[in-house]
Protein backbone atom coordinates (compact mmCIF):
# COMPACT_ATOMS: atom_id res chain seq x y z
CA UNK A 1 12.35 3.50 -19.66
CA UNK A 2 10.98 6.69 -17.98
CA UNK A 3 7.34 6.02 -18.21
CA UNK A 4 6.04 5.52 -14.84
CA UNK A 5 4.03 2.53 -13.49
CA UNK A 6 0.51 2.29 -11.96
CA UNK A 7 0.22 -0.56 -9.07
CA UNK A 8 -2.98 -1.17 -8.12
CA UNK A 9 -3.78 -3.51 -5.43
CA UNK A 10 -6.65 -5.16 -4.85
CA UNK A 11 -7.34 -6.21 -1.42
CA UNK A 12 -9.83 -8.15 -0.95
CA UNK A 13 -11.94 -9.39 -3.57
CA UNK A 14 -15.01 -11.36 -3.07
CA UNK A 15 -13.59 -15.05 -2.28
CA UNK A 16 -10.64 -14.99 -0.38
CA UNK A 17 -11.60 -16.04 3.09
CA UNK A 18 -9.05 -15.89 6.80
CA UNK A 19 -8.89 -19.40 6.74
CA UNK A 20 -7.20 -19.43 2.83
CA UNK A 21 -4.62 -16.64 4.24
CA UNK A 22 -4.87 -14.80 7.70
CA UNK A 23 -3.83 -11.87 6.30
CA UNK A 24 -6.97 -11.50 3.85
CA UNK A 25 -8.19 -8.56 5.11
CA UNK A 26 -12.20 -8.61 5.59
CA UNK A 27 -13.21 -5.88 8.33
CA UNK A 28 -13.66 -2.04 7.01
CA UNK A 29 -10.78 -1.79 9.85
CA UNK A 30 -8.70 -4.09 8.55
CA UNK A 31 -9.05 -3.18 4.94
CA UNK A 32 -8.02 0.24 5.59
CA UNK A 33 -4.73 -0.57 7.61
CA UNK A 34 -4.02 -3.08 4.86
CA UNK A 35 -4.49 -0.19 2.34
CA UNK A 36 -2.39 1.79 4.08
CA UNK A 37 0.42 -0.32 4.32
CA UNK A 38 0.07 -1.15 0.30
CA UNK A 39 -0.04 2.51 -0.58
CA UNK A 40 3.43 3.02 1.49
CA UNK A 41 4.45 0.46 -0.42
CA UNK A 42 3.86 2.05 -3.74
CA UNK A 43 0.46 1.01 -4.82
CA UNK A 44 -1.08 4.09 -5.92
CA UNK A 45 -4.71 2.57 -6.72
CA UNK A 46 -6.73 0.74 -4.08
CA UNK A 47 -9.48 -1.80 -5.93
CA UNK A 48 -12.07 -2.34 -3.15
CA UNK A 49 -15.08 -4.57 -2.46
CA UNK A 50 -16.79 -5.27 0.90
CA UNK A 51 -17.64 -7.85 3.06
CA UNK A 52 -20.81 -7.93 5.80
CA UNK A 53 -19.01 -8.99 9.31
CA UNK A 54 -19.63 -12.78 8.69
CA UNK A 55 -17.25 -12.55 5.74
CA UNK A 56 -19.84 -12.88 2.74
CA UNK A 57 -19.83 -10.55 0.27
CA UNK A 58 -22.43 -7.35 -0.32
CA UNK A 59 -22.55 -4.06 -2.52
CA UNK A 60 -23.58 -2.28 0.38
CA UNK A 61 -23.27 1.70 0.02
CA UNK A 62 -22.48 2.28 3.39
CA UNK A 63 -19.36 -0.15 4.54
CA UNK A 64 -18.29 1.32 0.64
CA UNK A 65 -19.02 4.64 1.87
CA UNK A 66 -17.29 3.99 5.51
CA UNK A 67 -14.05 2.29 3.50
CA UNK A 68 -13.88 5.21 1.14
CA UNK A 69 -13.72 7.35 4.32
CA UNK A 70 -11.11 5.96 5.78
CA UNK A 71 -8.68 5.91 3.04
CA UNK A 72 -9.07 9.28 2.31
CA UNK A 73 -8.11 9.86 5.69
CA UNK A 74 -5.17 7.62 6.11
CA UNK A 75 -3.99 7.47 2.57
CA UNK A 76 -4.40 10.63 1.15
CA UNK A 77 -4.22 11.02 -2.50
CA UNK A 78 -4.68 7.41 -3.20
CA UNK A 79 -7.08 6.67 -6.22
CA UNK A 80 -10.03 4.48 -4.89
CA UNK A 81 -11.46 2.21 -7.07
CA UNK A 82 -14.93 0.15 -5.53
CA UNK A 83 -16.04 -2.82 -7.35
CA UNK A 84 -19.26 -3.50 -9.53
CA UNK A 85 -18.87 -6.64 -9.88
CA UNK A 86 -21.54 -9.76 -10.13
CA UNK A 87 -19.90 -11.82 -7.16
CA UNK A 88 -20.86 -8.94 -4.74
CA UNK A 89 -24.42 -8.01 -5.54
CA UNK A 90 -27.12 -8.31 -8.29
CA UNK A 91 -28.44 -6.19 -11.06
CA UNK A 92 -28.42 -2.31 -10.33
CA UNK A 93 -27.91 -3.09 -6.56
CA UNK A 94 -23.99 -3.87 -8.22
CA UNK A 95 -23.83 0.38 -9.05
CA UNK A 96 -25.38 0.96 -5.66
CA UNK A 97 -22.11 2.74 -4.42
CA UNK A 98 -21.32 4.76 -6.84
CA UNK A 99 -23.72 8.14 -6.06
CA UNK A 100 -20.77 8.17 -3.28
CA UNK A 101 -18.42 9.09 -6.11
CA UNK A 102 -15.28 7.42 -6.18
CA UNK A 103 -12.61 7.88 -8.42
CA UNK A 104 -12.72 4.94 -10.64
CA UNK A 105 -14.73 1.66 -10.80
CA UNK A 106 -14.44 -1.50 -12.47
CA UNK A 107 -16.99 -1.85 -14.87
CA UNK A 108 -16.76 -5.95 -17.40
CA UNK A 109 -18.92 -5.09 -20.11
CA UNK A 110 -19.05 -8.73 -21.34
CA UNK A 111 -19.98 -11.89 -19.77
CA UNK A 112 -17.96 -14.84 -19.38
CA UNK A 113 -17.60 -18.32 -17.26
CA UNK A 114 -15.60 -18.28 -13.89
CA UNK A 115 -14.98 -21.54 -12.23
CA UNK A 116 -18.03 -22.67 -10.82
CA UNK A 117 -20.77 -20.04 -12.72
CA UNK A 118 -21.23 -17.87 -15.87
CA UNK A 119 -20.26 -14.30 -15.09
CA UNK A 120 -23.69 -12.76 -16.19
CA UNK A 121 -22.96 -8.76 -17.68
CA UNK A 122 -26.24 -8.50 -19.44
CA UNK A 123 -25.73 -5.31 -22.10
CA UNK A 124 -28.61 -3.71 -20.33
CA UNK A 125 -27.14 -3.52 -17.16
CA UNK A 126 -23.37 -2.70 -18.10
CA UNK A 127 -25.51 0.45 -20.33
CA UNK A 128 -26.48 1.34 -17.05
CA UNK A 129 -23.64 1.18 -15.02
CA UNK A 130 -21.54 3.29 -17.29
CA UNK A 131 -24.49 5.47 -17.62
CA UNK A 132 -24.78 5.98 -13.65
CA UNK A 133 -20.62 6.24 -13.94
CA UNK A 134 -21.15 9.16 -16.35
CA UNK A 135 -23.51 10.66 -14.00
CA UNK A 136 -21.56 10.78 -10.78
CA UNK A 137 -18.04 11.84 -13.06
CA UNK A 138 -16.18 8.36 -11.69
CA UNK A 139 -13.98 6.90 -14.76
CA UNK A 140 -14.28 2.83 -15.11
CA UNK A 141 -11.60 0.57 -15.38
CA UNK A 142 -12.83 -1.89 -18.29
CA UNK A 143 -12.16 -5.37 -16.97
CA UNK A 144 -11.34 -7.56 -20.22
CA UNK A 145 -11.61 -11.01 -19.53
CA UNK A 146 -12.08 -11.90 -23.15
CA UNK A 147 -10.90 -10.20 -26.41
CA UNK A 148 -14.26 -9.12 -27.25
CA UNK A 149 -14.77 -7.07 -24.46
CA UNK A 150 -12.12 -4.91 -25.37
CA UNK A 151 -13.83 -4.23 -29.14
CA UNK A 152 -17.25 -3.43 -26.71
CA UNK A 153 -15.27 -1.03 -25.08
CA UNK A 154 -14.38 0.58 -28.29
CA UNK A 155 -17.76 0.30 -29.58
CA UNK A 156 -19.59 1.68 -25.94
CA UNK A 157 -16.51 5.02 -26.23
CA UNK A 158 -18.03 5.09 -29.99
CA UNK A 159 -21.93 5.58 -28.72
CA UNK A 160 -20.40 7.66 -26.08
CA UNK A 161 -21.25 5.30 -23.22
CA UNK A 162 -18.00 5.89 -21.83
CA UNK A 163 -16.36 9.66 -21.75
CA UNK A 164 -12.51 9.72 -22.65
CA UNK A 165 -10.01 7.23 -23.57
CA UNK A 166 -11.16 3.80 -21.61
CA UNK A 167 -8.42 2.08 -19.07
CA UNK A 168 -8.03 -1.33 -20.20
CA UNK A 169 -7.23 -4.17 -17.70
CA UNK A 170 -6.42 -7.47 -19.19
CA UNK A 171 -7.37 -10.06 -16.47
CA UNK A 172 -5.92 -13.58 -17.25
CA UNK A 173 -5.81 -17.21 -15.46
CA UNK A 174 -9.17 -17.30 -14.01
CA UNK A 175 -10.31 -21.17 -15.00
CA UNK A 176 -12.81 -21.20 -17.58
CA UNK A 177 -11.99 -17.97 -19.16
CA UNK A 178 -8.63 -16.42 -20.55
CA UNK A 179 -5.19 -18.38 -19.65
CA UNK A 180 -1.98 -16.77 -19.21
CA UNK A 181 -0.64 -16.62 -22.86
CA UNK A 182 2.01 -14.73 -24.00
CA UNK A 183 1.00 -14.28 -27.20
CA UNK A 184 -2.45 -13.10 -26.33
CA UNK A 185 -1.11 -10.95 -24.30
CA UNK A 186 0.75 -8.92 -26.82
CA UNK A 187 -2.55 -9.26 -28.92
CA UNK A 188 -4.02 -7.51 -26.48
CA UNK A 189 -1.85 -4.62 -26.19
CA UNK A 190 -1.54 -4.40 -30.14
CA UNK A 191 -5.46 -4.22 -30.14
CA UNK A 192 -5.88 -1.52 -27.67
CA UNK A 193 -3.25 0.57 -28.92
CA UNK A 194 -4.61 0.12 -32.67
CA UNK A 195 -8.20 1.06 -30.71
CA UNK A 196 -7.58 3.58 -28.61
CA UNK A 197 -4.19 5.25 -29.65
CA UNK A 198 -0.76 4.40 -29.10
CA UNK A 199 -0.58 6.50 -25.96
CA UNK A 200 -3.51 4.49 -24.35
CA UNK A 201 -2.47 3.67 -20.70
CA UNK A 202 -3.63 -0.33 -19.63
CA UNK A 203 -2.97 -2.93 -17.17
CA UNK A 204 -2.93 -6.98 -16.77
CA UNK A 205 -3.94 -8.79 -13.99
CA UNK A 206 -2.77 -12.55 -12.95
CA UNK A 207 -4.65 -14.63 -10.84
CA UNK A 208 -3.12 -17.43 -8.72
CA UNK A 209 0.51 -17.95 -8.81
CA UNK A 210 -0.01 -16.05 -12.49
CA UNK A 211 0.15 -13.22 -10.62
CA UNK A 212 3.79 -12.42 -10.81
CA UNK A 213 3.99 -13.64 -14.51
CA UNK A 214 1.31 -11.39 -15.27
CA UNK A 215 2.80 -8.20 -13.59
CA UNK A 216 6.38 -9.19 -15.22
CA UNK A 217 5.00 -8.89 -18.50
CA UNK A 218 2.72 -5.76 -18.10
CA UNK A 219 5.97 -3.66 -16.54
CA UNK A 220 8.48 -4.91 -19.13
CA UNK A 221 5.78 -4.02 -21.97
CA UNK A 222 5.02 -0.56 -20.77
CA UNK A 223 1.59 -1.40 -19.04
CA UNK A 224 0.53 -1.11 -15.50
CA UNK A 225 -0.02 -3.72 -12.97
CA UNK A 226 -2.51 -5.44 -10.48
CA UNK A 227 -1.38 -7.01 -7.54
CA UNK A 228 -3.00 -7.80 -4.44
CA UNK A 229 -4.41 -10.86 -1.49
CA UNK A 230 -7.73 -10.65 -4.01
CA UNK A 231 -6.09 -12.28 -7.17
CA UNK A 232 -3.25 -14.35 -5.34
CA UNK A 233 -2.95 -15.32 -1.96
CA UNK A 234 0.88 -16.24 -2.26
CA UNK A 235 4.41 -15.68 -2.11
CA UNK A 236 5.11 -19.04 -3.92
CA UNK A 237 3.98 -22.82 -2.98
CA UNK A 238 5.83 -22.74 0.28
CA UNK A 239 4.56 -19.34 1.60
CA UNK A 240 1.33 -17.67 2.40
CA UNK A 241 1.54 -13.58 1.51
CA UNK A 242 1.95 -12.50 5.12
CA UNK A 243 -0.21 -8.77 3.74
CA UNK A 244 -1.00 -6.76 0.56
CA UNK A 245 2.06 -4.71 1.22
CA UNK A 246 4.18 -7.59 0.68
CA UNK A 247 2.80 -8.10 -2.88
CA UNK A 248 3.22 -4.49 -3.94
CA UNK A 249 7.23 -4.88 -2.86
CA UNK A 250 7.17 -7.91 -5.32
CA UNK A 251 5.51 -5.59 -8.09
CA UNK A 252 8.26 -2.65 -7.06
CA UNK A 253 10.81 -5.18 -7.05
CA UNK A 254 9.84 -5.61 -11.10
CA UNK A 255 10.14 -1.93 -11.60
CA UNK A 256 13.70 -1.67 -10.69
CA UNK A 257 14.18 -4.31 -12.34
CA UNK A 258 13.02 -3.06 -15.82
CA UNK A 259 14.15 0.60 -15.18
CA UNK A 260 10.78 2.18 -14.60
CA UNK A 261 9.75 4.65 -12.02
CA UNK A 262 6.67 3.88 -9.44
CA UNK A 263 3.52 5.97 -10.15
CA UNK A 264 3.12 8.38 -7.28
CA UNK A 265 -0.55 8.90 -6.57
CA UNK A 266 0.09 12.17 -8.44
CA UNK A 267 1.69 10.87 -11.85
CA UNK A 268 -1.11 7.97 -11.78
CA UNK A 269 -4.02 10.37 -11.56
CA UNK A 270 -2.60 12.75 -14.29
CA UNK A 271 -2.33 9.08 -16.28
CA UNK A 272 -5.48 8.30 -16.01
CA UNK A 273 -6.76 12.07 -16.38
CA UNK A 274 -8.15 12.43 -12.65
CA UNK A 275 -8.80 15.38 -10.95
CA UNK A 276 -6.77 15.86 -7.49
CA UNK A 277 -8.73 15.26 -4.73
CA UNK A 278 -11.32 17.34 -3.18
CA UNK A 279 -11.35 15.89 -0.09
């Protein structure tokens, strides 16, 4: 199989603290020296939130602005993807970075529960996000936590709410919502291929020691995959992930393994129809 894979990473997340995993990084600093090492690895997309210094989470514009600067800078090329999700902010404040123009950003266009809380994506507010994501030219990754949020995509790329074929992430194992399920999962590939065309490019995300699963499936099916300290904090039961690196070599390590080439930062932007950098 010749068709190269996407790895994104994402490093941080919302939740994972220093004293789950020491190598969570939380700093801008230390987010963009873990980024660095992860793109060397092979991840080609960088999925980014931000933290204030006490480790709690914010939308604010200008650590996203700060981050964004330094990964252009020390990994060159590297698609950056910022977060607008509902653990890191509320209402518009969640779209707050993205006048700054990133390449992509995450963009759940249904609600759904999480462990502890309902994720709320009111249709007004996911309007506006894609709206403001028209405005400022950065394509969303649609994060499907449930089947129907893949049909809204459809139906928001039908009002022209979203320009271009949508990127489709199946996330899976976060309690409450989806599980891990095989046959789901090839639902899910069958109904964004009927959707969107055969040649649609997606990606899966595990959480949790699903990770792995998760990224097994997506690169033996043809997909792309999400790895990263945000979803999974692990090697296995015994051993923490000593970095993000470390779970992009496991991700690489599946590659080989099914005969598929890693996505450069060049073959993953002309994937996902993204201009080279101007920076």
């Amino acid at each position: 199989m010749s068709n190269p894979c996407i790895i994104c990473v994402a490093i941080t997340g919302s939740v994972p603290t220093k004293a789950n995993n020491p190598a969570v990084p939380i700093t801008v600093e230390e987010q963009i020296e873990s980024t660095q090492e992860a793109f060397e690895a092979g991840a080609s997309i960088a999925h980014c939130h931000v933290r204030n210094d006490d480790g709690t989470t914010t939308s604010d514009p200008e650590k996203f602005g700060r981050l964004m600067e330094g990964l252009h800078t020390h990994c060159p090329g590297m698609i950056v993807q910022l977060s607008t999700g509902g653990r890191s902010g509320a209402g518009q404040a969640r779209g707050g970075m993205l006048p700054l123009r990133p390449d992509m950003a995450s963009l759940s266009v249904g609600s759904n529960n999480f462990p502890t809380r309902v994720y709320e994506n009111p249709p007004d507010l996911v309007a506006w996000l894609a709206s403001e994501m028209i405005k400022y030219n950065v394509k969303p990754e649609i994060e499907a936590f449930d089947l129907s949020h893949i049909f809204q995509a459809k139906l928001m790329q039908d009002r022209g709410e979203l320009q271009g074929t949508p990127y489709v992430q199946f996330v899976m194992g976060v309690k409450n919502a989806m599980p891990v399920d095989r046959e789901v999962f090839d639902f899910y590939i069958r109904t964004v291929k009927r959707l969107f065309g055969e040649d649609a490019p997606w990606c899966a995300a595990g959480i949790g020691p699903n990770q792995i699963v998760v990224n097994e499936w997506a690169i033996a099916e043809g997909g792309h995959a999400r790895t990263g300290l945000e979803d999974n904090m692990r090697l296995d039961r015994e051993r923490l992930a000593p970095s993000n690196a470390a779970l992009v070599a496991r991700a690489v390590e599946l590659c080989e393994k099914y005969e598929r080439p890693v996505a450069s930062w060049q073959q993953a932007r002309a994937i996902l129809g993204l201009a080279a950098p101007a920076h």
